[in-house]
PDB file of N, CA and C in Angstrom:
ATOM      1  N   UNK A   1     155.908 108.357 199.490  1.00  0.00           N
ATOM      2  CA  UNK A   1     154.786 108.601 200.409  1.00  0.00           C
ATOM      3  C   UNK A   1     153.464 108.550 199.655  1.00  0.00           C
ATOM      4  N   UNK A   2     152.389 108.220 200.072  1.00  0.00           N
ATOM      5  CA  UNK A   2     151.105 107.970 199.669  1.00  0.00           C
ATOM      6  C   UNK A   2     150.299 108.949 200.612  1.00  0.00           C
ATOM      7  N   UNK A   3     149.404 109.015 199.654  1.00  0.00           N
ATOM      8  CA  UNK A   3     148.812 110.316 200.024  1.00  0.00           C
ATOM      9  C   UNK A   3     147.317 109.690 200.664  1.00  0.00           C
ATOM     10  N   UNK A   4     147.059 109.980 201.736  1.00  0.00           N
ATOM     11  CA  UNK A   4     146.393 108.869 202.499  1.00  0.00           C
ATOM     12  C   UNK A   4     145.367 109.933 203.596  1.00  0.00           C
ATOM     13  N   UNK A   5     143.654 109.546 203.711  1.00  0.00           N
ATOM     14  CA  UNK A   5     142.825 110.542 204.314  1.00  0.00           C
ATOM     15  C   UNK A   5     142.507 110.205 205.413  1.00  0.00           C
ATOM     16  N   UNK A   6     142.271 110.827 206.452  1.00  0.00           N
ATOM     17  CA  UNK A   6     142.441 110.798 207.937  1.00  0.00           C
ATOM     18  C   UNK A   6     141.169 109.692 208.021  1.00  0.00           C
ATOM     19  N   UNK A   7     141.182 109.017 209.107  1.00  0.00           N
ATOM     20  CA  UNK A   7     139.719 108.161 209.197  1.00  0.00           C
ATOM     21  C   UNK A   7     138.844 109.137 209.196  1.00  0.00           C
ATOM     22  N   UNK A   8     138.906 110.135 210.394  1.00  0.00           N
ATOM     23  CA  UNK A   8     137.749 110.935 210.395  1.00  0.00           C
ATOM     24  C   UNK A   8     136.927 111.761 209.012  1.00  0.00           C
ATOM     25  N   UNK A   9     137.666 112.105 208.035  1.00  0.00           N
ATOM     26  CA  UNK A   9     137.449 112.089 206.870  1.00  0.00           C
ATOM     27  C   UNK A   9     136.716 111.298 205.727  1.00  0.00           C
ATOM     28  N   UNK A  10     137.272 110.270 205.685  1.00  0.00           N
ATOM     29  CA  UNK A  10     136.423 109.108 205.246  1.00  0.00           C
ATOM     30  C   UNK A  10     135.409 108.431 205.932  1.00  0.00           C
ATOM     31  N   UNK A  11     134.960 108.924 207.406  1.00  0.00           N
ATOM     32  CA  UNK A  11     133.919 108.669 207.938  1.00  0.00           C
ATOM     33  C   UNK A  11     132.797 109.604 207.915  1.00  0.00           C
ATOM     34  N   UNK A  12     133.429 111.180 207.457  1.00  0.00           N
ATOM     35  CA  UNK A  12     132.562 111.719 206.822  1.00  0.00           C
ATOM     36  C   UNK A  12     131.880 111.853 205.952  1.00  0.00           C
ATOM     37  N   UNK A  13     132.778 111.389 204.665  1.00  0.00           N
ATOM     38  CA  UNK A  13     132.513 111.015 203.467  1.00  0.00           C
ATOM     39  C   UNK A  13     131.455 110.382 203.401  1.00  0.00           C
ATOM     40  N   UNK A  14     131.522 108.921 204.395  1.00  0.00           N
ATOM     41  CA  UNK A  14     130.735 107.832 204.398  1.00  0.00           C
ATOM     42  C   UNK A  14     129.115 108.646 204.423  1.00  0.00           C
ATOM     43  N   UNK A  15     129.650 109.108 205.957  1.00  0.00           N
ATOM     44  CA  UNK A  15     128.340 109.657 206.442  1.00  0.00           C
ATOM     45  C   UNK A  15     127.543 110.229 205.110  1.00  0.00           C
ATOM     46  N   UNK A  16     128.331 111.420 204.556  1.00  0.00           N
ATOM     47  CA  UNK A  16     127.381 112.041 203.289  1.00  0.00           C
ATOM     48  C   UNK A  16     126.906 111.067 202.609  1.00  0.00           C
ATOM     49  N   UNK A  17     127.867 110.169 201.672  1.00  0.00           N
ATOM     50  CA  UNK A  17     126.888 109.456 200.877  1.00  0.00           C
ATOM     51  C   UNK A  17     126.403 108.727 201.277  1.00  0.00           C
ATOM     52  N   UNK A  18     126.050 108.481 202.841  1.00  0.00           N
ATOM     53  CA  UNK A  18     123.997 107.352 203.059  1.00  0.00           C
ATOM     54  C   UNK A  18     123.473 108.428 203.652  1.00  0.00           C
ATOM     55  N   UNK A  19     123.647 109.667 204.238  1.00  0.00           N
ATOM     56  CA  UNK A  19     122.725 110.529 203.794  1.00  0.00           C
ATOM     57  C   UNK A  19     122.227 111.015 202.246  1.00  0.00           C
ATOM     58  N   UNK A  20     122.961 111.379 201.834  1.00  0.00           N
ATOM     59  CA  UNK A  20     122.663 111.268 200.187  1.00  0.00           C
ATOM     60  C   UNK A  20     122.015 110.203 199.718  1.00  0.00           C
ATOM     61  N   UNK A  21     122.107 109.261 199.904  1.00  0.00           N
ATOM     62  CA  UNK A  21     121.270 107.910 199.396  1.00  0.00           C
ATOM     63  C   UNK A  21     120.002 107.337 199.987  1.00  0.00           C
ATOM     64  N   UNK A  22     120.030 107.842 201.183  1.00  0.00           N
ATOM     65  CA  UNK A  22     118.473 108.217 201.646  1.00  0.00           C
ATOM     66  C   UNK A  22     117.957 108.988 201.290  1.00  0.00           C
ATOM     67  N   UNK A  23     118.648 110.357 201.099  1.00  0.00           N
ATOM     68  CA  UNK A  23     117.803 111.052 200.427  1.00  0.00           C
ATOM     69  C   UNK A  23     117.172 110.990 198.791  1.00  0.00           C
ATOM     70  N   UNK A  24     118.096 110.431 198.305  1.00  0.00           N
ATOM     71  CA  UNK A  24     117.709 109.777 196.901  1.00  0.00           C
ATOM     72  C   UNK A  24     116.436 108.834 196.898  1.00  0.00           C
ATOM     73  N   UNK A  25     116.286 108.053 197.776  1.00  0.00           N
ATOM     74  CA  UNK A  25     115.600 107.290 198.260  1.00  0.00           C
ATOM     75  C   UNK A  25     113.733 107.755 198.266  1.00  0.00           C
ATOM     76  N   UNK A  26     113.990 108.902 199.110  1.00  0.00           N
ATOM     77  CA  UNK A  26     113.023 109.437 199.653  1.00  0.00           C
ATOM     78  C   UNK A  26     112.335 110.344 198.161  1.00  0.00           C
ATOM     79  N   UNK A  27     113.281 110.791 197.552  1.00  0.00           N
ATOM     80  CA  UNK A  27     112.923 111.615 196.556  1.00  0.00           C
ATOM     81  C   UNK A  27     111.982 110.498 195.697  1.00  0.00           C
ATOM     82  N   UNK A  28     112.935 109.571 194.919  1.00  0.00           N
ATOM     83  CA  UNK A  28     112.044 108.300 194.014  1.00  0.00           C
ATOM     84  C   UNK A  28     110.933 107.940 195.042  1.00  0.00           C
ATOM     85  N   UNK A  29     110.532 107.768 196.107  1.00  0.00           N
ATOM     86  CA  UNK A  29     109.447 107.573 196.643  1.00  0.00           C
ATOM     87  C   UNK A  29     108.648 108.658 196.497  1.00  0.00           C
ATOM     88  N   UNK A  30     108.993 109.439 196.658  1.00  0.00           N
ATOM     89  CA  UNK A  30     107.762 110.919 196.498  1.00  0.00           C
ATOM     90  C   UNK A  30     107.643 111.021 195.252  1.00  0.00           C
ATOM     91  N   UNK A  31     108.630 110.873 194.030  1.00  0.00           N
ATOM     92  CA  UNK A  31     108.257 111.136 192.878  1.00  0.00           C
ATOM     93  C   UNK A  31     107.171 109.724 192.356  1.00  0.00           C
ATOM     94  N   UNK A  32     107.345 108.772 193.124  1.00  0.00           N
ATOM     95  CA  UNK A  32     106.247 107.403 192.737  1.00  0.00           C
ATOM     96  C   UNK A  32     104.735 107.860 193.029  1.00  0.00           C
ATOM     97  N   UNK A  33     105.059 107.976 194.351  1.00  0.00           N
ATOM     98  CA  UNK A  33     103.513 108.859 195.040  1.00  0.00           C
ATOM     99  C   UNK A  33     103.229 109.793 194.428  1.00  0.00           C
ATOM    100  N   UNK A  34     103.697 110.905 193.598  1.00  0.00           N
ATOM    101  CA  UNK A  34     102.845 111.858 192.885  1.00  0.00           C
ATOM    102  C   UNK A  34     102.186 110.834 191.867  1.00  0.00           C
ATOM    103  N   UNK A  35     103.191 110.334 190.784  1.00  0.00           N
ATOM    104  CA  UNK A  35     103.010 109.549 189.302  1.00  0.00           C
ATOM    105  C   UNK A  35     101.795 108.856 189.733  1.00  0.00           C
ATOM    106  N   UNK A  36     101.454 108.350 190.997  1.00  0.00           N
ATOM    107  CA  UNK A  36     100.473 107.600 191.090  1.00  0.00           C
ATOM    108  C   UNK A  36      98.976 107.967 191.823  1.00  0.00           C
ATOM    109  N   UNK A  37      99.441 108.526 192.201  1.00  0.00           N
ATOM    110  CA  UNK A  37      98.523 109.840 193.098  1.00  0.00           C
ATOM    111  C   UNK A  37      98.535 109.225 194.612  1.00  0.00           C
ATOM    112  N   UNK A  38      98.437 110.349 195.809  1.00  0.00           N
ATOM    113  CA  UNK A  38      98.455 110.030 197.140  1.00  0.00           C
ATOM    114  C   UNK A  38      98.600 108.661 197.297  1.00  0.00           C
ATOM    115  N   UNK A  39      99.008 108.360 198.387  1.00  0.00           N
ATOM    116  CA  UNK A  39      98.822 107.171 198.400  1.00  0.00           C
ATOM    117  C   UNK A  39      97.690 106.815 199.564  1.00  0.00           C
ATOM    118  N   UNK A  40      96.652 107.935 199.717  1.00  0.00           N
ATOM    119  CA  UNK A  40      95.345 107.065 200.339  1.00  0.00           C
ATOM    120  C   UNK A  40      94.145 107.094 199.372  1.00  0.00           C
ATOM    121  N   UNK A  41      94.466 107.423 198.082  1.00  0.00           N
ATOM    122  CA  UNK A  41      93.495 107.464 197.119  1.00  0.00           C
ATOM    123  C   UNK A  41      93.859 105.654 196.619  1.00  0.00           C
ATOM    124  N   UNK A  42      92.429 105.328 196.207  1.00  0.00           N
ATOM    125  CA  UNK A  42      92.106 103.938 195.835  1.00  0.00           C
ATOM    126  C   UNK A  42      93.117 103.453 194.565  1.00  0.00           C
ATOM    127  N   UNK A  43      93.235 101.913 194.587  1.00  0.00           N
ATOM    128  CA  UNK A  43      94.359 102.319 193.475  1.00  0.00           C
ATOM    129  C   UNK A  43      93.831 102.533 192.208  1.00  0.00           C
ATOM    130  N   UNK A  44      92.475 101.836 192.172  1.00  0.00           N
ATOM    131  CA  UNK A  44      91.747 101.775 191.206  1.00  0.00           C
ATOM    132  C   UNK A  44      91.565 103.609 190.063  1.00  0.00           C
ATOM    133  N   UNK A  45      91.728 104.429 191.162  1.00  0.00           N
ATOM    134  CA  UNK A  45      91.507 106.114 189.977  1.00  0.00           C
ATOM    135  C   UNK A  45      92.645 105.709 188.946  1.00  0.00           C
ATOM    136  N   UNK A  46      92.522 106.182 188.433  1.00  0.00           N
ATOM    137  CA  UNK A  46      93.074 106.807 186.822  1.00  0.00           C
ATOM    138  C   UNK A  46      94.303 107.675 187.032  1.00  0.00           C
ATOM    139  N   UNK A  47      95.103 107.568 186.843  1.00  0.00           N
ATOM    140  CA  UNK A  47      96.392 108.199 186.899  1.00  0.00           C
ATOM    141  C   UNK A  47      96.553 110.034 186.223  1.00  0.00           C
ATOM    142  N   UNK A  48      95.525 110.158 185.186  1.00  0.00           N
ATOM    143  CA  UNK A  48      95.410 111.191 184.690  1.00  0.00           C
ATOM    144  C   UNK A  48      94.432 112.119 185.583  1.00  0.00           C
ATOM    145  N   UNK A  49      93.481 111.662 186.268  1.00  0.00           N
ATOM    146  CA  UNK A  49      92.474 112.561 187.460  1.00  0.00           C
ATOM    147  C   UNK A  49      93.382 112.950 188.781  1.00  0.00           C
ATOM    148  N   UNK A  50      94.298 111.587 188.632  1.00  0.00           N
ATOM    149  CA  UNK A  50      95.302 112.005 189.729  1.00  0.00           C
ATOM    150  C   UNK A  50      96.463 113.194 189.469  1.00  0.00           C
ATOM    151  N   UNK A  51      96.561 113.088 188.450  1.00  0.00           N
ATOM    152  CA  UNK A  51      97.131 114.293 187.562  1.00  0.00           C
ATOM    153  C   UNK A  51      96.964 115.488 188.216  1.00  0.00           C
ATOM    154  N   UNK A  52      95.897 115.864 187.891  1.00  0.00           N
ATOM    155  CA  UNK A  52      94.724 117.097 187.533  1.00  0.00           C
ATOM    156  C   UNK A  52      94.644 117.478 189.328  1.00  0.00           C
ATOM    157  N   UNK A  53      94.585 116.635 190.335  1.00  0.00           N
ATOM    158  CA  UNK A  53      93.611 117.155 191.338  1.00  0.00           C
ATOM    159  C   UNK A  53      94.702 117.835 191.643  1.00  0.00           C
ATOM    160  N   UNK A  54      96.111 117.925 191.780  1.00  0.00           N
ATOM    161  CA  UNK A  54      97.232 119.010 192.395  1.00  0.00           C
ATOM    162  C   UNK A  54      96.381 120.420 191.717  1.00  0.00           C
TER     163      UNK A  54
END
């Protein structure tokens, strides 16, 4: 016998990891937008003033 997981199970699974991977997603996007500052500030500022204004 093989040891074998219900569909509904592995459709949960699924479910978690692309929630999880959106959320990964979302995180590297917010962590870009800090590194770079807001993203309605010009691109032209300085990355280090963008720093500072938090």
């Amino acid at each position: 016998m093989w040891n074998y997981v219900t569909s509904s199970k592995i459709l949960e699974l699924k479910q978690q990891a692309y929630s999880y991977d959106r959320h990964v997603k979302l995180v590297n996007k917010a962590k870009a937008t800090v590194d770079n500052g807001s993203p309605y500030k010009h691109h032209f500022t300085s990355r280090l003033t963008n720093k500072y204004q938090y």
